[in-house]
N, C-alpha and C. Protein backbone atom coordinates (compact mmCIF):
# COMPACT_ATOMS: atom_id res chain seq x y z
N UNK A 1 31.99 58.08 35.71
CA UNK A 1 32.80 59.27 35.87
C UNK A 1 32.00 60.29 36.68
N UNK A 2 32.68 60.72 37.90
CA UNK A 2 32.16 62.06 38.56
C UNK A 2 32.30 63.42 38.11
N UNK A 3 30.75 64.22 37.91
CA UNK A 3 31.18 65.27 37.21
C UNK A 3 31.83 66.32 38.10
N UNK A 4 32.21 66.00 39.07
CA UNK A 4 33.46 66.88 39.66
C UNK A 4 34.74 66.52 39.24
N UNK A 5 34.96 65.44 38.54
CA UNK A 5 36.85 65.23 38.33
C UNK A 5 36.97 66.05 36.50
N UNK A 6 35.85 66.32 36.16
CA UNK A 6 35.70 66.88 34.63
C UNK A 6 35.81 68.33 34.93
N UNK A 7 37.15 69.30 33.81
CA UNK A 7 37.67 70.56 34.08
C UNK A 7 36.58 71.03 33.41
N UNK A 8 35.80 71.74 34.60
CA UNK A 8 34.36 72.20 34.46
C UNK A 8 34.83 73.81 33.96
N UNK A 9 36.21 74.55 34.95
CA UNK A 9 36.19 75.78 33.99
C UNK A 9 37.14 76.13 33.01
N UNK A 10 37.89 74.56 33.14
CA UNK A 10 38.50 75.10 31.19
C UNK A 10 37.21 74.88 30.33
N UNK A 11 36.43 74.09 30.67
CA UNK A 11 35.73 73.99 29.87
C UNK A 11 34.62 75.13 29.49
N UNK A 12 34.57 75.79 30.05
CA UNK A 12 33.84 77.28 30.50
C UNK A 12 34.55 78.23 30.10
N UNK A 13 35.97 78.04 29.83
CA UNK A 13 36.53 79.09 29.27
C UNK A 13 36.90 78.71 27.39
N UNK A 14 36.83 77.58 27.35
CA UNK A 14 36.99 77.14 25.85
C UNK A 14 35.83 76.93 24.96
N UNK A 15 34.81 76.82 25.88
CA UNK A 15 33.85 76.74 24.70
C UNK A 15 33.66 77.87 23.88
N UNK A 16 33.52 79.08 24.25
CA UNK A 16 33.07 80.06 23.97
C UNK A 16 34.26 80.18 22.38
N UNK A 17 35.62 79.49 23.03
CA UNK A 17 36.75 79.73 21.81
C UNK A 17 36.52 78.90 21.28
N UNK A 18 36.13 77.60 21.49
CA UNK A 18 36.05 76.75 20.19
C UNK A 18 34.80 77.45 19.03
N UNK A 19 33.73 78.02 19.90
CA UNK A 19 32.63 78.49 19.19
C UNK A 19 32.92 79.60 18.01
N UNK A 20 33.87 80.13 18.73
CA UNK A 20 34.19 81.47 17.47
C UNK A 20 35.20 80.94 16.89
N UNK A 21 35.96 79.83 16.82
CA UNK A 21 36.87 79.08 16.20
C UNK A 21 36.17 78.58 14.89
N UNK A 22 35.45 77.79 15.41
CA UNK A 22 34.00 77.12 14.53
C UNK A 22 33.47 78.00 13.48
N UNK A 23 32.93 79.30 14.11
CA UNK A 23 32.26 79.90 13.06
C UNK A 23 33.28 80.65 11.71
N UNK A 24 34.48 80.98 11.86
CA UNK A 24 35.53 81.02 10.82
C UNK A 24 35.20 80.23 9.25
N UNK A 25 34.73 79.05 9.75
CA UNK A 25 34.62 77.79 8.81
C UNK A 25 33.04 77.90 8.38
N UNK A 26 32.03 78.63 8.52
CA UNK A 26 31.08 78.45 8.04
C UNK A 26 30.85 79.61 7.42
N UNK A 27 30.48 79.56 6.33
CA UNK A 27 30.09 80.78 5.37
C UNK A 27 28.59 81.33 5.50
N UNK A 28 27.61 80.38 6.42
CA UNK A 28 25.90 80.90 6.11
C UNK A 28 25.92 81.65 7.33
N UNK A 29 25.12 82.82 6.99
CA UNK A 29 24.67 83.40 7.88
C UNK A 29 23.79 82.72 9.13
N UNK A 30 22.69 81.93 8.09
CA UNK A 30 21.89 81.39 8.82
C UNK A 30 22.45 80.31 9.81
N UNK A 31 23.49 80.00 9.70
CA UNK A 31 24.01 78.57 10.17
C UNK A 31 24.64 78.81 10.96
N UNK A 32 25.64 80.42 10.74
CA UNK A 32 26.15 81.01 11.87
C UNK A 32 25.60 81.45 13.43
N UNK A 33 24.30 81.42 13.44
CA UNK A 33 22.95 82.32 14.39
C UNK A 33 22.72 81.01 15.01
N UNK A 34 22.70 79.71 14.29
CA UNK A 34 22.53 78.55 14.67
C UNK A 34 23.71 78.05 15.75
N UNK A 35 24.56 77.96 15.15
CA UNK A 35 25.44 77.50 15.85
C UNK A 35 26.06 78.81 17.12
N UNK A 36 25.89 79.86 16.93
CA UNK A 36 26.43 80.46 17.86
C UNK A 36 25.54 80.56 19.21
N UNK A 37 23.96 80.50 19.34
CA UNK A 37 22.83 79.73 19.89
C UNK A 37 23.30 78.71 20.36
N UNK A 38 23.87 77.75 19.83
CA UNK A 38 24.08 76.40 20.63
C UNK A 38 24.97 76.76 21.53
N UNK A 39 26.55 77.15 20.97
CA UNK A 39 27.43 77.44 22.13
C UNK A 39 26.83 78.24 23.20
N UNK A 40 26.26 79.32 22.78
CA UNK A 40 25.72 80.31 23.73
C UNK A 40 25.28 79.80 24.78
N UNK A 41 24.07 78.81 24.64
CA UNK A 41 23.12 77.97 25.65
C UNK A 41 23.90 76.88 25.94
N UNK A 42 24.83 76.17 25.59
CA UNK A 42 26.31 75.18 26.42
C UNK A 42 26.46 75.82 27.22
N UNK A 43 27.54 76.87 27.30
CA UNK A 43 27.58 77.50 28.22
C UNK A 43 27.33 78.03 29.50
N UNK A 44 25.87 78.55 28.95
CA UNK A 44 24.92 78.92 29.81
C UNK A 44 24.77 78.14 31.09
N UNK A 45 24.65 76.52 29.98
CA UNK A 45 24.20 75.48 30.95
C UNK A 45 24.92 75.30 32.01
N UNK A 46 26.32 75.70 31.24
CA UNK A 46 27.43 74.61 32.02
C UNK A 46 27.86 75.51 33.46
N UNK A 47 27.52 77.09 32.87
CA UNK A 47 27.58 77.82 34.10
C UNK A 47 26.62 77.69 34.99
N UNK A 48 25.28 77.21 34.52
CA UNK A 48 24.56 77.29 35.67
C UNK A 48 24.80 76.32 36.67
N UNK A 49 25.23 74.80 35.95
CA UNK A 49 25.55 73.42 36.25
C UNK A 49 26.48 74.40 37.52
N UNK A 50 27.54 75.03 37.48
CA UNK A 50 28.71 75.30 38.28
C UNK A 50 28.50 76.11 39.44
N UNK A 51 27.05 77.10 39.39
CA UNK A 51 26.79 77.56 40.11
C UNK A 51 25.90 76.76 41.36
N UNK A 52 25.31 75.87 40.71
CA UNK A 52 24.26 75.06 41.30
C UNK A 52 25.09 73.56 42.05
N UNK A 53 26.92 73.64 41.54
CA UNK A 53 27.13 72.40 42.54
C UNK A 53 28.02 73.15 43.39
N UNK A 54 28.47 74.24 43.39
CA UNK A 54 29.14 75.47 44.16
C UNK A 54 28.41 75.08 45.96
N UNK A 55 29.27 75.18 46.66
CA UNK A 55 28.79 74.60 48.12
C UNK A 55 29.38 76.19 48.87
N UNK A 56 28.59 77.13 48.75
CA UNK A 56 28.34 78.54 49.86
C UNK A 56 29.04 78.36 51.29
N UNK A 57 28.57 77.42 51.55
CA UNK A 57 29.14 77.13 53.45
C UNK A 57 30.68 76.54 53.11
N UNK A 58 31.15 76.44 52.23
CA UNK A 58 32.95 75.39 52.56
C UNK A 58 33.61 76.62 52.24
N UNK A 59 34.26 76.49 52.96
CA UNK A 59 35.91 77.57 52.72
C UNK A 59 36.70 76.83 51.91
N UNK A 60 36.79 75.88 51.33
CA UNK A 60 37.81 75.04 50.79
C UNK A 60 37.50 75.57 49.70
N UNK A 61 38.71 74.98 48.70
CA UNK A 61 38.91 75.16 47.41
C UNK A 61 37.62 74.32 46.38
N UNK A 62 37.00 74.63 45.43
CA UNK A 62 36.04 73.93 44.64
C UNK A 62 36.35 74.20 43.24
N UNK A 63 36.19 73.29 42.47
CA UNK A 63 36.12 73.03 41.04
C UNK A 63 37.57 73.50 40.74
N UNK A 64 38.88 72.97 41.28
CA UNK A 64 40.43 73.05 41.07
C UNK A 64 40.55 72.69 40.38
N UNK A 65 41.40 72.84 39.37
CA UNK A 65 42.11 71.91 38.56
C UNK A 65 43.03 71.86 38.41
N UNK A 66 44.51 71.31 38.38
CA UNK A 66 45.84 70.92 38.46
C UNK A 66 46.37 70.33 37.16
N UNK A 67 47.19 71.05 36.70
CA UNK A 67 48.06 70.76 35.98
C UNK A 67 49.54 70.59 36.17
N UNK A 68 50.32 69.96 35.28
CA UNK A 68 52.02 69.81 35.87
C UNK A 68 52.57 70.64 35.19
N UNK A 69 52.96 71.96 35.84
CA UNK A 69 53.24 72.83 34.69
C UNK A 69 55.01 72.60 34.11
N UNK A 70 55.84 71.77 35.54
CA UNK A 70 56.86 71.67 34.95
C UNK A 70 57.03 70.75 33.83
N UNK A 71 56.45 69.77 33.82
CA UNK A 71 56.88 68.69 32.92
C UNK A 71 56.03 69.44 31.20
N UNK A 72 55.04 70.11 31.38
CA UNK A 72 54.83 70.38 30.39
C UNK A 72 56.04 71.92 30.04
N UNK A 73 56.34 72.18 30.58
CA UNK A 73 57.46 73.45 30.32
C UNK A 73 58.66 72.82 29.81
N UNK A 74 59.21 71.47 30.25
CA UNK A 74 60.21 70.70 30.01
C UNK A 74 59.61 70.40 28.80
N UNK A 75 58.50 69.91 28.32
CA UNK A 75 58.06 69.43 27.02
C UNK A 75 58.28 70.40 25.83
N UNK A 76 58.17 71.31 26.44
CA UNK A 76 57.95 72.93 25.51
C UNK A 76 59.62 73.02 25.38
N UNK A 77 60.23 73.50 26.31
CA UNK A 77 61.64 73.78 26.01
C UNK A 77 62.32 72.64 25.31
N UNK A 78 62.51 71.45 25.37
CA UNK A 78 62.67 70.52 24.52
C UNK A 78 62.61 70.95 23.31
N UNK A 79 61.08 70.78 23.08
CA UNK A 79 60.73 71.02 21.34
C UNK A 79 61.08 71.59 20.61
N UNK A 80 61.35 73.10 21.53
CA UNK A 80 61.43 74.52 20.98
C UNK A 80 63.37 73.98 20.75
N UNK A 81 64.13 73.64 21.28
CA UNK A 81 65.10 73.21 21.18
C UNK A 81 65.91 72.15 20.28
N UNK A 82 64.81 71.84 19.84
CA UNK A 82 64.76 70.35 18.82
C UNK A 82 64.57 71.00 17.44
N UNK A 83 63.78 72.14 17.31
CA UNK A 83 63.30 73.10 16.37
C UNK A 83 64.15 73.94 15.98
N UNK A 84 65.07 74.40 17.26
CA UNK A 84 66.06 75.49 16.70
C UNK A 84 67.30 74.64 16.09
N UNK A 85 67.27 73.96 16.69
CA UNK A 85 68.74 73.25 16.16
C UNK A 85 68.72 72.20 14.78
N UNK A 86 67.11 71.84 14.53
CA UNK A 86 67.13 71.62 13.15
C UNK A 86 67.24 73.10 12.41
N UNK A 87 66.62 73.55 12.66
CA UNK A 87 66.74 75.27 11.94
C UNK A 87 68.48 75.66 11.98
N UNK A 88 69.25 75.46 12.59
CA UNK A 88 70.69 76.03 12.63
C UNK A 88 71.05 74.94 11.91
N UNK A 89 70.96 73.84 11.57
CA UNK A 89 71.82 72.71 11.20
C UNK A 89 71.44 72.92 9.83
N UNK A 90 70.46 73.15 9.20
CA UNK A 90 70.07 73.49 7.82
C UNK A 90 70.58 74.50 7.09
């Protein structure tokens, strides 16, 4: 796997949420300092990783990522539709 086809900045934008997601669930202080350290320095890494494969001289687009937003909007309206109409039929 090339680490250019891996969503380098969802992943840059979620860690930080999974991290404070995470800490909800832990009650130690100490464990909290721990783990929020780890995400912290993930991060860190992963930004530096992004800065350091970043190419200065291209005008082109870098680190894109593409999603299908219709088919997932069709997925959504569906559901949400599948939801209301069990809800009215009840």
């Amino acid at each position: 796997m090339e680490i250019m086809n891996l969503p380098l900045l969802s992943l840059l934008i979620a860690l930080p949420l999974v991290g404070a997601l995470s800490l909800i669930i832990i009650p130690s202080p100490t464990a909290t300092r721990w783990i929020t350290l780890g995400f912290v320095t993930a991060d860190l890494l992963l930004a530096a990783l992004l800065l350091w494969l970043f190419d200065g001289n291209s005008h082109q687009m870098q680190f894109r990522e593409t999603l299908v937003w219709i088919l997932l909007s069709i997925f959504i309206t569906s559901w949400e539709s599948m939801v209301l109409a069990s809800c009215l039929s009840s």
